[in-house]
PDB file of N, CA and C in Angstrom:
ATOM      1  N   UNK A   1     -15.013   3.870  -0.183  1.00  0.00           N
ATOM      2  CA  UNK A   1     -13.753   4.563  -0.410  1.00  0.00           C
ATOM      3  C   UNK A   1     -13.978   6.052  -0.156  1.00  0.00           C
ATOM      4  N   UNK A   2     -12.806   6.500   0.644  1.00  0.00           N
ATOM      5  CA  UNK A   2     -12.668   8.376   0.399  1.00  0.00           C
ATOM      6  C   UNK A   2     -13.268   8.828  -0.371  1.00  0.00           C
ATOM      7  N   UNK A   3     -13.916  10.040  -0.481  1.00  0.00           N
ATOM      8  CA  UNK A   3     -14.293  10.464  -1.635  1.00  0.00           C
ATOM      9  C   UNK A   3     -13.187  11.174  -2.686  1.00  0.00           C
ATOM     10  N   UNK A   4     -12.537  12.035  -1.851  1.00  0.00           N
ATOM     11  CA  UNK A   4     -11.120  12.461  -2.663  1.00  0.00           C
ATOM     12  C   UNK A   4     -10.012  11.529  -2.874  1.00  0.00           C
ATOM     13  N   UNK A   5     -10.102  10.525  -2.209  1.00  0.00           N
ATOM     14  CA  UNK A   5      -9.255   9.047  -3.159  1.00  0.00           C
ATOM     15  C   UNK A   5      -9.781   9.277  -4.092  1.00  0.00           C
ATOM     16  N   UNK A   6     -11.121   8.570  -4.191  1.00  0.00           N
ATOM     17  CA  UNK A   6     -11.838   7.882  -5.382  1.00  0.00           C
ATOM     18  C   UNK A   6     -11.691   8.756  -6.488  1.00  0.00           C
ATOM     19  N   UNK A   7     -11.953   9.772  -6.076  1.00  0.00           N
ATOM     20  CA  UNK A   7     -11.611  10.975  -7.293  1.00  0.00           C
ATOM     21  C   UNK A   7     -10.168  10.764  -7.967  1.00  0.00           C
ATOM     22  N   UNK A   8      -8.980  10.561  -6.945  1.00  0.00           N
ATOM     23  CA  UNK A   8      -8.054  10.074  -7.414  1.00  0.00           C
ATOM     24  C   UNK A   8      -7.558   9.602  -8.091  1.00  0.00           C
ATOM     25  N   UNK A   9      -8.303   8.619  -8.048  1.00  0.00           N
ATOM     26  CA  UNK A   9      -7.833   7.153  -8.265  1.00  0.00           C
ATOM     27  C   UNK A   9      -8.339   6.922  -9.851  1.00  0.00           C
ATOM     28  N   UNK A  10     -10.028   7.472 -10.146  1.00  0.00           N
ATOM     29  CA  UNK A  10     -10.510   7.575 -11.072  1.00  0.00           C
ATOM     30  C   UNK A  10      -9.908   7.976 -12.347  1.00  0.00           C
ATOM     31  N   UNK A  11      -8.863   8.828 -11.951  1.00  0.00           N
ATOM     32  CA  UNK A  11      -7.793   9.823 -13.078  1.00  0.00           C
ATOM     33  C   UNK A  11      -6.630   8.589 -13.907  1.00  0.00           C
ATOM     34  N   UNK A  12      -7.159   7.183 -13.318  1.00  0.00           N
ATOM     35  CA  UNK A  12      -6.051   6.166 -13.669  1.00  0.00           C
ATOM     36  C   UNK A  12      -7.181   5.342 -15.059  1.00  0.00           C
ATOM     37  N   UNK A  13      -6.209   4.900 -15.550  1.00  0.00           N
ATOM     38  CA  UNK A  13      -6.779   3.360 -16.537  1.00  0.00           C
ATOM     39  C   UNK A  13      -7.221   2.720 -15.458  1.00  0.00           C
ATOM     40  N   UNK A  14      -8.091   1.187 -16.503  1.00  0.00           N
ATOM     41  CA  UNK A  14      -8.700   0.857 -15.335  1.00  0.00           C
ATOM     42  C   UNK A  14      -7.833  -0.425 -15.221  1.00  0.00           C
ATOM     43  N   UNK A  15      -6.697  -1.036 -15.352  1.00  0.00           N
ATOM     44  CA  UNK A  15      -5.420  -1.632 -15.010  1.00  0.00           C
ATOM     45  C   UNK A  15      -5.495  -1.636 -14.169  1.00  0.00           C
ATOM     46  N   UNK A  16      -5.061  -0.292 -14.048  1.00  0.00           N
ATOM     47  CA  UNK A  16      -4.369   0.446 -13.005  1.00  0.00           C
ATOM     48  C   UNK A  16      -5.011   0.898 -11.299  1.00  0.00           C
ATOM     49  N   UNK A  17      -6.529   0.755 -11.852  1.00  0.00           N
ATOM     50  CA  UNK A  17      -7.100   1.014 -10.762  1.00  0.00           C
ATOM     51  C   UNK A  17      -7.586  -0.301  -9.747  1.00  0.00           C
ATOM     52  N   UNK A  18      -7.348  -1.512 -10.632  1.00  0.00           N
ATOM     53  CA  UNK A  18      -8.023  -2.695 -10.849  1.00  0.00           C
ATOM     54  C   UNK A  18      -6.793  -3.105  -9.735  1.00  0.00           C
ATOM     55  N   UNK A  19      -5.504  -2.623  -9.693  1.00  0.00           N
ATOM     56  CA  UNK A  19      -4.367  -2.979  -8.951  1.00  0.00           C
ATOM     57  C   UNK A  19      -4.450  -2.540  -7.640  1.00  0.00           C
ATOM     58  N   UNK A  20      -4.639  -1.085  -7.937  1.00  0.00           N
ATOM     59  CA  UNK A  20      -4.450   0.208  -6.543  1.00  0.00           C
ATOM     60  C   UNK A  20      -6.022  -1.089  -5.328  1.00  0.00           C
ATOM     61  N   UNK A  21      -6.893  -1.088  -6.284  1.00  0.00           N
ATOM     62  CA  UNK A  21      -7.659  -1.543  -5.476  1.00  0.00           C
ATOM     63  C   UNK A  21      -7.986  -2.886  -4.547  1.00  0.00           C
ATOM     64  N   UNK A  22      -7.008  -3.822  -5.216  1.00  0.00           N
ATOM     65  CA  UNK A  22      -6.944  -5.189  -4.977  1.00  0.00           C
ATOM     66  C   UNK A  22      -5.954  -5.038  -3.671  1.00  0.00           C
ATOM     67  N   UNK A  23      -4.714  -4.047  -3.753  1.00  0.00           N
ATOM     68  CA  UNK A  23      -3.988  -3.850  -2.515  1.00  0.00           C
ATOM     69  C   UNK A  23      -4.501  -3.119  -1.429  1.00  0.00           C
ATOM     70  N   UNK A  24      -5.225  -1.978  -1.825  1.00  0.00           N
ATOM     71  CA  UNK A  24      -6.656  -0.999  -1.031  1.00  0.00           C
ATOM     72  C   UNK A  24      -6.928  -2.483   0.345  1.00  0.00           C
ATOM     73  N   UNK A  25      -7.933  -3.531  -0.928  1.00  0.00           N
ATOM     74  CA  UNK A  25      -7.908  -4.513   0.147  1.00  0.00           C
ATOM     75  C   UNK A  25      -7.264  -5.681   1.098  1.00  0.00           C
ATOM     76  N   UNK A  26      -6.270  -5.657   0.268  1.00  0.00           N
ATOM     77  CA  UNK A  26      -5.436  -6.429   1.156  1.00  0.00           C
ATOM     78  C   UNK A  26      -5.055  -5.461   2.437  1.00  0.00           C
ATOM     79  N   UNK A  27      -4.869  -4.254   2.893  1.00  0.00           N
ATOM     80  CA  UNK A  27      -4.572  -3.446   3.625  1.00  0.00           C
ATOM     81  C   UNK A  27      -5.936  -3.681   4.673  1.00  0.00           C
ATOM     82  N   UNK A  28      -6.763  -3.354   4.232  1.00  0.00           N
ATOM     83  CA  UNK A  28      -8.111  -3.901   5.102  1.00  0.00           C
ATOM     84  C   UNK A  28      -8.409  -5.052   5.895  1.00  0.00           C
ATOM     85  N   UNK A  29      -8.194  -5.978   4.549  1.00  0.00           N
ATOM     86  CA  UNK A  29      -7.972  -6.914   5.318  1.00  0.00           C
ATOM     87  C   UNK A  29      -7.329  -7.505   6.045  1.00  0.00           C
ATOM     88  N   UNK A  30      -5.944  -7.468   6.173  1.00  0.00           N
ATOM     89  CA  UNK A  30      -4.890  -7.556   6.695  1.00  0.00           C
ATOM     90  C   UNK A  30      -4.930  -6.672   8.586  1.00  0.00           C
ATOM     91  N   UNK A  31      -5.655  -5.859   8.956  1.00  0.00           N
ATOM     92  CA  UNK A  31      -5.071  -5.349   9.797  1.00  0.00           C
ATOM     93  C   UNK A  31      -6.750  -4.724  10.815  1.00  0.00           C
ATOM     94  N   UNK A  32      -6.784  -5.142  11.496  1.00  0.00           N
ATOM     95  CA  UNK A  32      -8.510  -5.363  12.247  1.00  0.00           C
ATOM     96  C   UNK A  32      -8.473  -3.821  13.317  1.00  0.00           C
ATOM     97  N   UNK A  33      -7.624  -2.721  13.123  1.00  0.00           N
ATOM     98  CA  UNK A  33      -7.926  -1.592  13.467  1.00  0.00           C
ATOM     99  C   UNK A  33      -8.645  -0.714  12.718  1.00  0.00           C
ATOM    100  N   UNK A  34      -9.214   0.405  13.286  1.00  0.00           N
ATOM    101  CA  UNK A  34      -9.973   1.142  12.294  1.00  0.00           C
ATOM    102  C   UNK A  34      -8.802   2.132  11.361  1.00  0.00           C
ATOM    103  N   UNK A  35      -8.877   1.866  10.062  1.00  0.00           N
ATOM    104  CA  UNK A  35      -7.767   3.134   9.049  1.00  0.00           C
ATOM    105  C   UNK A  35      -8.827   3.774   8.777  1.00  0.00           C
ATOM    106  N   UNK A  36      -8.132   4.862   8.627  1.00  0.00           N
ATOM    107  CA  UNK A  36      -8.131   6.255   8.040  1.00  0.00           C
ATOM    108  C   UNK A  36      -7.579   6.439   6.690  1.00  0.00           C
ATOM    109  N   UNK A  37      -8.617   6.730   5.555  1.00  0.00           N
ATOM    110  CA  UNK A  37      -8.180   6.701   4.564  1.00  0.00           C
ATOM    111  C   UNK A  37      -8.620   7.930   3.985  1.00  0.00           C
ATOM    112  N   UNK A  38      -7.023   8.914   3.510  1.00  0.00           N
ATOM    113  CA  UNK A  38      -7.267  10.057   3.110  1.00  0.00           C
ATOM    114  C   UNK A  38      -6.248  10.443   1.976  1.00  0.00           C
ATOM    115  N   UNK A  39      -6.048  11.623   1.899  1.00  0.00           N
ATOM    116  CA  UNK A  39      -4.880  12.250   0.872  1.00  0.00           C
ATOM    117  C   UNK A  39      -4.347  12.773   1.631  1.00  0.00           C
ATOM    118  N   UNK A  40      -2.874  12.393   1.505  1.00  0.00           N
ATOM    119  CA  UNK A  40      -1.531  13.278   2.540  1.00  0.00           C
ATOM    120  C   UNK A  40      -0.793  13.563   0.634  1.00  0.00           C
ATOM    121  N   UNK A  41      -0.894  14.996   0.747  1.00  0.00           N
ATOM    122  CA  UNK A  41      -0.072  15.564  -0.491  1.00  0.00           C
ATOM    123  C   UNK A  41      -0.175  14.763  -1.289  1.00  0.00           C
ATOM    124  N   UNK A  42      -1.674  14.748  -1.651  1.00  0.00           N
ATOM    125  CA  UNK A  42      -1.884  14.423  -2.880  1.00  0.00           C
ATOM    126  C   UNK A  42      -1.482  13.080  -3.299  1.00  0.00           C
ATOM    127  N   UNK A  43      -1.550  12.002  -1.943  1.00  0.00           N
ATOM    128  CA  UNK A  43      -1.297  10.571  -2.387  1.00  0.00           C
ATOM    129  C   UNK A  43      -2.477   9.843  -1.476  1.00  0.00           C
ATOM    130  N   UNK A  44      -3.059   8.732  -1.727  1.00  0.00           N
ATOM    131  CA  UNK A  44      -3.629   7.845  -1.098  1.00  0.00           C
ATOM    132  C   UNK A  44      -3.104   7.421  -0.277  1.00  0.00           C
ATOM    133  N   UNK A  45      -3.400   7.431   0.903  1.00  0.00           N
ATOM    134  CA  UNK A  45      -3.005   7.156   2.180  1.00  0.00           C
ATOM    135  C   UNK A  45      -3.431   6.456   3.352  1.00  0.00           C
ATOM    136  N   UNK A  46      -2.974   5.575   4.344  1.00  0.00           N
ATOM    137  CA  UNK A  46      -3.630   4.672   5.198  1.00  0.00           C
ATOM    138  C   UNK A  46      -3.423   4.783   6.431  1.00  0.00           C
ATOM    139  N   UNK A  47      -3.716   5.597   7.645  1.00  0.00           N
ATOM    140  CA  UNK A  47      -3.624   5.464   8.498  1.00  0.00           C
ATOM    141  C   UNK A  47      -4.039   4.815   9.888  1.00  0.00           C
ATOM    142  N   UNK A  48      -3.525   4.313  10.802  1.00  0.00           N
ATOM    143  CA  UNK A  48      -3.382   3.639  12.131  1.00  0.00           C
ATOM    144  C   UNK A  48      -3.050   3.925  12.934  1.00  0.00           C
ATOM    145  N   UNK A  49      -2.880   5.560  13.823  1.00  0.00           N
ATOM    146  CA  UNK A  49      -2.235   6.178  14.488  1.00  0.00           C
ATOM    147  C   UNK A  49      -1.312   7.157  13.561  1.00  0.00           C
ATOM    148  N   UNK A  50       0.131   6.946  14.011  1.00  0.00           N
ATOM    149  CA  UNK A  50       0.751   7.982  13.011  1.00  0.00           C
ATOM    150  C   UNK A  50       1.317   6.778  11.891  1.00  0.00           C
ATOM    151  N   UNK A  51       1.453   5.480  12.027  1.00  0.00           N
ATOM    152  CA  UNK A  51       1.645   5.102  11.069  1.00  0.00           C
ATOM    153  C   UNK A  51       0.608   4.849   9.932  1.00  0.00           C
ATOM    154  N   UNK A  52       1.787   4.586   8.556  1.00  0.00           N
ATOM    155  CA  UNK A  52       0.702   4.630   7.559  1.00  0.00           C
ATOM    156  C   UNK A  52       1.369   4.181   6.454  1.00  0.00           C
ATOM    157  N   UNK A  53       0.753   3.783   5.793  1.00  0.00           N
ATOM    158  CA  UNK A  53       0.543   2.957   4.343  1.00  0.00           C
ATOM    159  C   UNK A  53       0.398   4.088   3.136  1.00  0.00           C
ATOM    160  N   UNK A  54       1.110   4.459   1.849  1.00  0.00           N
ATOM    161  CA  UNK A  54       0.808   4.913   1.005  1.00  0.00           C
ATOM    162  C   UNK A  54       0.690   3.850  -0.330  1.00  0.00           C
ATOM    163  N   UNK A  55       0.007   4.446  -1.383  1.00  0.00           N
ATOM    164  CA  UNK A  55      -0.045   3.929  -2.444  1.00  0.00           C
ATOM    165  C   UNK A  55      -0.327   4.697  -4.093  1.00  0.00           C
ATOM    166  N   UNK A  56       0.466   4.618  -4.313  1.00  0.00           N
ATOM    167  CA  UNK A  56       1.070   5.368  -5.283  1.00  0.00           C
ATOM    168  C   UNK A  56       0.913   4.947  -6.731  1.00  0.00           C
ATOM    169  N   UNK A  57      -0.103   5.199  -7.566  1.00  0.00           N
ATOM    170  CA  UNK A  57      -0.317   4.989  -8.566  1.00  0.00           C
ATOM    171  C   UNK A  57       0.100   5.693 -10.074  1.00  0.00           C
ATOM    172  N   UNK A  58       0.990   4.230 -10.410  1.00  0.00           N
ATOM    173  CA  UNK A  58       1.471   5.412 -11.958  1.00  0.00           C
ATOM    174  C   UNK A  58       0.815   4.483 -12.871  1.00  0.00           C
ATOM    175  N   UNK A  59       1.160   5.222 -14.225  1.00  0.00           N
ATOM    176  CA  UNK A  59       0.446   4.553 -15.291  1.00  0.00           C
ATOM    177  C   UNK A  59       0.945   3.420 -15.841  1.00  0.00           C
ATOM    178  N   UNK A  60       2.251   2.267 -15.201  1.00  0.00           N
ATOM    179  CA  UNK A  60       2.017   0.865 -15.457  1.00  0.00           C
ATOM    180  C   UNK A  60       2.487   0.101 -14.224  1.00  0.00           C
ATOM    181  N   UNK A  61       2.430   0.950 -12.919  1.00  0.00           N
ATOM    182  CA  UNK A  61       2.640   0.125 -11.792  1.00  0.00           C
ATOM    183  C   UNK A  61       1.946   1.150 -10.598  1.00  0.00           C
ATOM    184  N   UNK A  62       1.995   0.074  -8.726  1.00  0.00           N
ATOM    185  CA  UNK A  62       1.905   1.123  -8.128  1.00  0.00           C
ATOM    186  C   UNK A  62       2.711   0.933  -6.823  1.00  0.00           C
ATOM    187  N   UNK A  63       3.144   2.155  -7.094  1.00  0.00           N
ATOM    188  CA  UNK A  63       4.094   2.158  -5.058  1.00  0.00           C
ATOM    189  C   UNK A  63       3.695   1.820  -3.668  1.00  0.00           C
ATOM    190  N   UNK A  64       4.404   1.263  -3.178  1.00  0.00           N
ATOM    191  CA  UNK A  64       3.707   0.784  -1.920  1.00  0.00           C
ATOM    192  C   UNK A  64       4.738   1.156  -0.765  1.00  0.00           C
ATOM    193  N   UNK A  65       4.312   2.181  -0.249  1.00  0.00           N
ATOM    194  CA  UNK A  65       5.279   3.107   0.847  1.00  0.00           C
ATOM    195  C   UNK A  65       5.062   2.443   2.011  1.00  0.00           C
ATOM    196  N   UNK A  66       5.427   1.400   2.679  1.00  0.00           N
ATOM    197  CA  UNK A  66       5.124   1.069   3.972  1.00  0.00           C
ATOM    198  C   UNK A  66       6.465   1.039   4.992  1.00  0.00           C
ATOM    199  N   UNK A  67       6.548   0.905   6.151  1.00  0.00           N
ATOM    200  CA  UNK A  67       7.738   1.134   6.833  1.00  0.00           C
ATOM    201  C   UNK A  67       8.336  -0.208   7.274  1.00  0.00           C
ATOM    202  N   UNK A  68       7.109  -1.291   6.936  1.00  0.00           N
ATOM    203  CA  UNK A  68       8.021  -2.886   6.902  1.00  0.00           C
ATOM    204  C   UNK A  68       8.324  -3.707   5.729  1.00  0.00           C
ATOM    205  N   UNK A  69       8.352  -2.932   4.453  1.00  0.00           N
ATOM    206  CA  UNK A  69       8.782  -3.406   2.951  1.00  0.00           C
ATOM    207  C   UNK A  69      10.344  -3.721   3.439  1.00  0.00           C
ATOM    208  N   UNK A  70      11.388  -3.101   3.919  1.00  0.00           N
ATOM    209  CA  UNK A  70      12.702  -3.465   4.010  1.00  0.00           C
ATOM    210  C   UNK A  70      12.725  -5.080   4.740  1.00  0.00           C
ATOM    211  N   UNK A  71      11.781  -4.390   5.605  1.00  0.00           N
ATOM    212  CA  UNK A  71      12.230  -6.352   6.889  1.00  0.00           C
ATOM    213  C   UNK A  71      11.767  -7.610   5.687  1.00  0.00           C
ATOM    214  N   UNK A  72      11.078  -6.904   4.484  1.00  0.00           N
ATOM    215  CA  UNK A  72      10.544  -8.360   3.992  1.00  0.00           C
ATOM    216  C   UNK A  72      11.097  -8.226   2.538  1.00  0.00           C
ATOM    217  N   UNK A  73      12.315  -7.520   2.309  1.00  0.00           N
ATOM    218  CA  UNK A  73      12.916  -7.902   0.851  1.00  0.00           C
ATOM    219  C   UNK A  73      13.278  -9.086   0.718  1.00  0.00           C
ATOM    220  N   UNK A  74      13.739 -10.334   1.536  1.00  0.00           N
ATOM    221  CA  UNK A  74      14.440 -11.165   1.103  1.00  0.00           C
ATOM    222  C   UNK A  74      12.729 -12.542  -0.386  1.00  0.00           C
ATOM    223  N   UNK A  75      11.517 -11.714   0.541  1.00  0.00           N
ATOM    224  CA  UNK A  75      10.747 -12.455   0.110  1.00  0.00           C
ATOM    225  C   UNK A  75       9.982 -11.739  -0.724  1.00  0.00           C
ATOM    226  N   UNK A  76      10.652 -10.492  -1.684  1.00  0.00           N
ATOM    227  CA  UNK A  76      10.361  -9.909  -2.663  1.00  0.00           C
ATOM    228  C   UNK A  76      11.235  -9.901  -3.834  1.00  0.00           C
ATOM    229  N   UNK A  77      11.915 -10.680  -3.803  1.00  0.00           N
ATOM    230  CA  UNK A  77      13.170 -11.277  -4.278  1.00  0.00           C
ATOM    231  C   UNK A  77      12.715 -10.706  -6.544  1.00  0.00           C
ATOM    232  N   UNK A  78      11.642 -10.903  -6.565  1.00  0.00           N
ATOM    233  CA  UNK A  78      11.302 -10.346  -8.093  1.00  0.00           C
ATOM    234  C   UNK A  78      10.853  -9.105  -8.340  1.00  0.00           C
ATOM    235  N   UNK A  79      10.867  -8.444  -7.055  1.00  0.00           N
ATOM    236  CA  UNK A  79       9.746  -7.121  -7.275  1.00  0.00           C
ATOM    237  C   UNK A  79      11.301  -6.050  -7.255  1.00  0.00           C
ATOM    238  N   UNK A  80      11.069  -4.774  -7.954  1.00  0.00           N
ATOM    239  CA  UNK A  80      11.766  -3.832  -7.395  1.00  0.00           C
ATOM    240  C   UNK A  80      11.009  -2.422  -6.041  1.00  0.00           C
ATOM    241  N   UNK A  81      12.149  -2.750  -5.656  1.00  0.00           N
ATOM    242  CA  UNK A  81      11.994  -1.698  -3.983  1.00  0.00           C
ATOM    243  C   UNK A  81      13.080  -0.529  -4.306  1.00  0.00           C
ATOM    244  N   UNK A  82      12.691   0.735  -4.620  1.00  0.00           N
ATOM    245  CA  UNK A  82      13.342   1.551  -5.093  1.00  0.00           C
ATOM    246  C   UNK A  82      14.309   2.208  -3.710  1.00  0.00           C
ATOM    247  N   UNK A  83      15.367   3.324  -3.746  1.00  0.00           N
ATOM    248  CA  UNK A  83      16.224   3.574  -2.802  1.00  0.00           C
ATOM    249  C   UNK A  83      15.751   4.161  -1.801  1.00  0.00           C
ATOM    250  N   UNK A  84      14.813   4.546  -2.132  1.00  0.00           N
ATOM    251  CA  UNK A  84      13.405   5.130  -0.957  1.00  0.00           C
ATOM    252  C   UNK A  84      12.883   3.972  -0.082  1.00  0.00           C
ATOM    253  N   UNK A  85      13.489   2.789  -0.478  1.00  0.00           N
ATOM    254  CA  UNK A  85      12.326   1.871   0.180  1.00  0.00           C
ATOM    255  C   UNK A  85      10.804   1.541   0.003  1.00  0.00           C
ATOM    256  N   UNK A  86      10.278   1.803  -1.633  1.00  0.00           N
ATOM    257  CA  UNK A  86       9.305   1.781  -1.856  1.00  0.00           C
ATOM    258  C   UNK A  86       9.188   0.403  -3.165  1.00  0.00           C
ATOM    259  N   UNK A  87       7.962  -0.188  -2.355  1.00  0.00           N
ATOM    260  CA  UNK A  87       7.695  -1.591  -3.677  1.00  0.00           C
ATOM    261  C   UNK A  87       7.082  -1.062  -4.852  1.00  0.00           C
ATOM    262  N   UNK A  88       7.839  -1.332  -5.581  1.00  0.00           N
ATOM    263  CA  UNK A  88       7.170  -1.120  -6.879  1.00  0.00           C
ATOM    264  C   UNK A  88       5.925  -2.753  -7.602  1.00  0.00           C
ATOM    265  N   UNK A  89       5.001  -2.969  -7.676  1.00  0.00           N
ATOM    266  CA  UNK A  89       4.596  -3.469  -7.932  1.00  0.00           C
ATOM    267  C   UNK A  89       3.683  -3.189  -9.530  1.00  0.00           C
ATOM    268  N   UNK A  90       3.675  -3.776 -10.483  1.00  0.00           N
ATOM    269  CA  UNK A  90       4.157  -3.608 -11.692  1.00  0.00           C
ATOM    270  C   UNK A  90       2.541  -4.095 -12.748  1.00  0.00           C
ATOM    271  N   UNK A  91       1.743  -4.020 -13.293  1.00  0.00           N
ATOM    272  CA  UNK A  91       0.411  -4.425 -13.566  1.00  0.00           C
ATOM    273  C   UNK A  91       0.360  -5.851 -14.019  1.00  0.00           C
ATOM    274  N   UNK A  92       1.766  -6.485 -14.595  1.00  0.00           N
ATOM    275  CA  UNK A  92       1.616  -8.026 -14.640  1.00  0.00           C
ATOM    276  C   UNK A  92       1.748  -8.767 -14.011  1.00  0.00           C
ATOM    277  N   UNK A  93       2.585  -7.950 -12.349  1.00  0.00           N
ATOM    278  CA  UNK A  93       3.350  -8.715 -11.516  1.00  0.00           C
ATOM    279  C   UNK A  93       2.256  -9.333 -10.931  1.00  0.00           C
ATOM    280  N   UNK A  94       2.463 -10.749 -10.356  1.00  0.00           N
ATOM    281  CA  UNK A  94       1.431 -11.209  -9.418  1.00  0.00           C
ATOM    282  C   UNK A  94       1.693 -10.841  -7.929  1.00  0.00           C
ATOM    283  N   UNK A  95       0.543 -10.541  -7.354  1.00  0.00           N
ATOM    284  CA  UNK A  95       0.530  -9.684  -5.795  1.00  0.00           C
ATOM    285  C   UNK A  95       0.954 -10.819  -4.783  1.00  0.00           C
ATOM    286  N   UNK A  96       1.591 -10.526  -3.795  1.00  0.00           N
ATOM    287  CA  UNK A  96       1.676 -11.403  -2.897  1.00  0.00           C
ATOM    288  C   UNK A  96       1.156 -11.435  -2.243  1.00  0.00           C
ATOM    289  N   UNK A  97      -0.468 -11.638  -1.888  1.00  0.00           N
ATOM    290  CA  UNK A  97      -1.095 -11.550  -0.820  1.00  0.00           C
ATOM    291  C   UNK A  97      -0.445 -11.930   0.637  1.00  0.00           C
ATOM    292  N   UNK A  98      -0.239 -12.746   0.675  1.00  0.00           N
ATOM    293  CA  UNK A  98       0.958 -13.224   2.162  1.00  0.00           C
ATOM    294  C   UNK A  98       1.651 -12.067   2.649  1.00  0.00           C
ATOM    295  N   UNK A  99       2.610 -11.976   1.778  1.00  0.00           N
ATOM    296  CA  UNK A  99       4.105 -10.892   1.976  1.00  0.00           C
ATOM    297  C   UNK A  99       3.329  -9.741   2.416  1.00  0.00           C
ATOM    298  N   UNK A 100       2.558  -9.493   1.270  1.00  0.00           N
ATOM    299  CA  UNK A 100       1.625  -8.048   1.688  1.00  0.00           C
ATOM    300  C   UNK A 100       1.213  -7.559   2.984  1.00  0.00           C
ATOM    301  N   UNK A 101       0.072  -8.765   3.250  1.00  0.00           N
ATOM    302  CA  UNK A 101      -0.990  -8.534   4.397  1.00  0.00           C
ATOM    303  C   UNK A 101       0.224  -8.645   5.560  1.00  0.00           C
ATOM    304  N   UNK A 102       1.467  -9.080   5.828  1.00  0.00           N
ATOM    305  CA  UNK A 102       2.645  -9.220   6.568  1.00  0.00           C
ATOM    306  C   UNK A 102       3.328  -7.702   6.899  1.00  0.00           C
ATOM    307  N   UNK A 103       3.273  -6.988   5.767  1.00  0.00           N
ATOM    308  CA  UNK A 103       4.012  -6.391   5.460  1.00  0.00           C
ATOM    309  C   UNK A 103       3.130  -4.758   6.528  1.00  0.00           C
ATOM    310  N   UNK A 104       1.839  -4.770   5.635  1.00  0.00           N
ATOM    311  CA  UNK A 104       0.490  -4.142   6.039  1.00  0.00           C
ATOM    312  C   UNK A 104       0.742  -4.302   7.654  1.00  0.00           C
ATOM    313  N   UNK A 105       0.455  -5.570   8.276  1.00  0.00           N
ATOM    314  CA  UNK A 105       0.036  -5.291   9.425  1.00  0.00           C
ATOM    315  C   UNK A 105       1.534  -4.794  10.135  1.00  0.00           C
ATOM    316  N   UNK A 106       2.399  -5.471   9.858  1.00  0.00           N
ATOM    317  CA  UNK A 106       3.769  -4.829  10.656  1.00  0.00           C
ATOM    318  C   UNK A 106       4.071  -3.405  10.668  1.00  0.00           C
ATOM    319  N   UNK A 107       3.525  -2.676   9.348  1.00  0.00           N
ATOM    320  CA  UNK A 107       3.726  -1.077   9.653  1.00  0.00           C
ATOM    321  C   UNK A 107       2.533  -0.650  10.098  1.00  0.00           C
ATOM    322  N   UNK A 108       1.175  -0.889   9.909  1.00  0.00           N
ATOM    323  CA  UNK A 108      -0.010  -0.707  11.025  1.00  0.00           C
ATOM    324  C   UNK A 108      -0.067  -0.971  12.455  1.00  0.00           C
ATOM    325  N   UNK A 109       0.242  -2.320  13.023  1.00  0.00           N
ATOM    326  CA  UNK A 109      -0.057  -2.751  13.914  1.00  0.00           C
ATOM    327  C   UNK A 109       0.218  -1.528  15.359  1.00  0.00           C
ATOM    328  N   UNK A 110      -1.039  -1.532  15.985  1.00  0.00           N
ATOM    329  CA  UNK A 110      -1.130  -0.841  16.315  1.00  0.00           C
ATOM    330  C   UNK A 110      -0.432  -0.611  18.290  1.00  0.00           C
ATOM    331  N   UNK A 111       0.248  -2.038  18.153  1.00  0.00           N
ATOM    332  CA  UNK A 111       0.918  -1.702  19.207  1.00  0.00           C
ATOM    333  C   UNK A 111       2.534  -1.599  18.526  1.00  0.00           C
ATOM    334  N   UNK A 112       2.828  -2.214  17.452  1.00  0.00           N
ATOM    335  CA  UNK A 112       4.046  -1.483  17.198  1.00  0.00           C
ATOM    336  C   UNK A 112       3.922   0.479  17.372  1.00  0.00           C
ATOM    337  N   UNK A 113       2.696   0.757  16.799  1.00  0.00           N
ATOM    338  CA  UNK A 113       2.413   2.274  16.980  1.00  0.00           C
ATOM    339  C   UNK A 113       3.373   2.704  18.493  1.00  0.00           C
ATOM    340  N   UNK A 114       2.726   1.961  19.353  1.00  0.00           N
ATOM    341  CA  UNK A 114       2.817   2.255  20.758  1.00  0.00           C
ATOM    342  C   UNK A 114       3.921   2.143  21.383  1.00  0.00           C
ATOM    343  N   UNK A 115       5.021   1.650  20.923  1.00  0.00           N
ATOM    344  CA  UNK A 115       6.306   0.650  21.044  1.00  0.00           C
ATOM    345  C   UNK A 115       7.445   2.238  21.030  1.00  0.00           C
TER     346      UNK A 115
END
């Protein structure tokens, strides 16, 4: 991990970090280009070109800023997606690995980049 993530990230319960990190990898795994993982203003961040993945950690959930969360509300049907277009994913909620890694590669993929 980043070193100024990790520093980040560290400033959380460990819930909380136990979450940020389980999606960390689904993002990895999900998407076979090289990311870039840094701080854009002070948020954890994932990049693939100019697109990118944020993740947003509060103290009982964490945000998931991606630019294909809208194409896949119908199959987030329990989660809230705030007016920003951001998933809120919640420390009891169970993760959707599927939806996710879907979600991940559609705003990564790196020929959508190119498109």
């Amino acid at each position: 991990m980043n070193e100024s993530v990790q520093e980040y990230i560290d400033k959380y319960p460990d819930e909380v970090k136990e979450l940020y990190i389980r999606l960390r990898t689904i993002i990895y795994d999900s998407v076979s280009y090289e990311i870039e993982e840094k701080l854009w203003a002070k948020i954890p961040s994932y990049y693939v070109g100019d697109s990118f993945v944020r993740l947003i950690p509060f103290k009982d959930h964490v945000n998931v800023e991606a630019a294909a969360v809208l194409a896949h509300k119908e199959e987030l049907g329990g989660y809230k997606i705030t007016p920003k277009g951001m998933l809120q994913i919640y420390l009891k909620q169970d993760v959707l690995q599927d939806v996710l890694g879907k979600i991940f590669v559609e705003t990564l993929d790196e020929m959508s980049v190119c498109n």
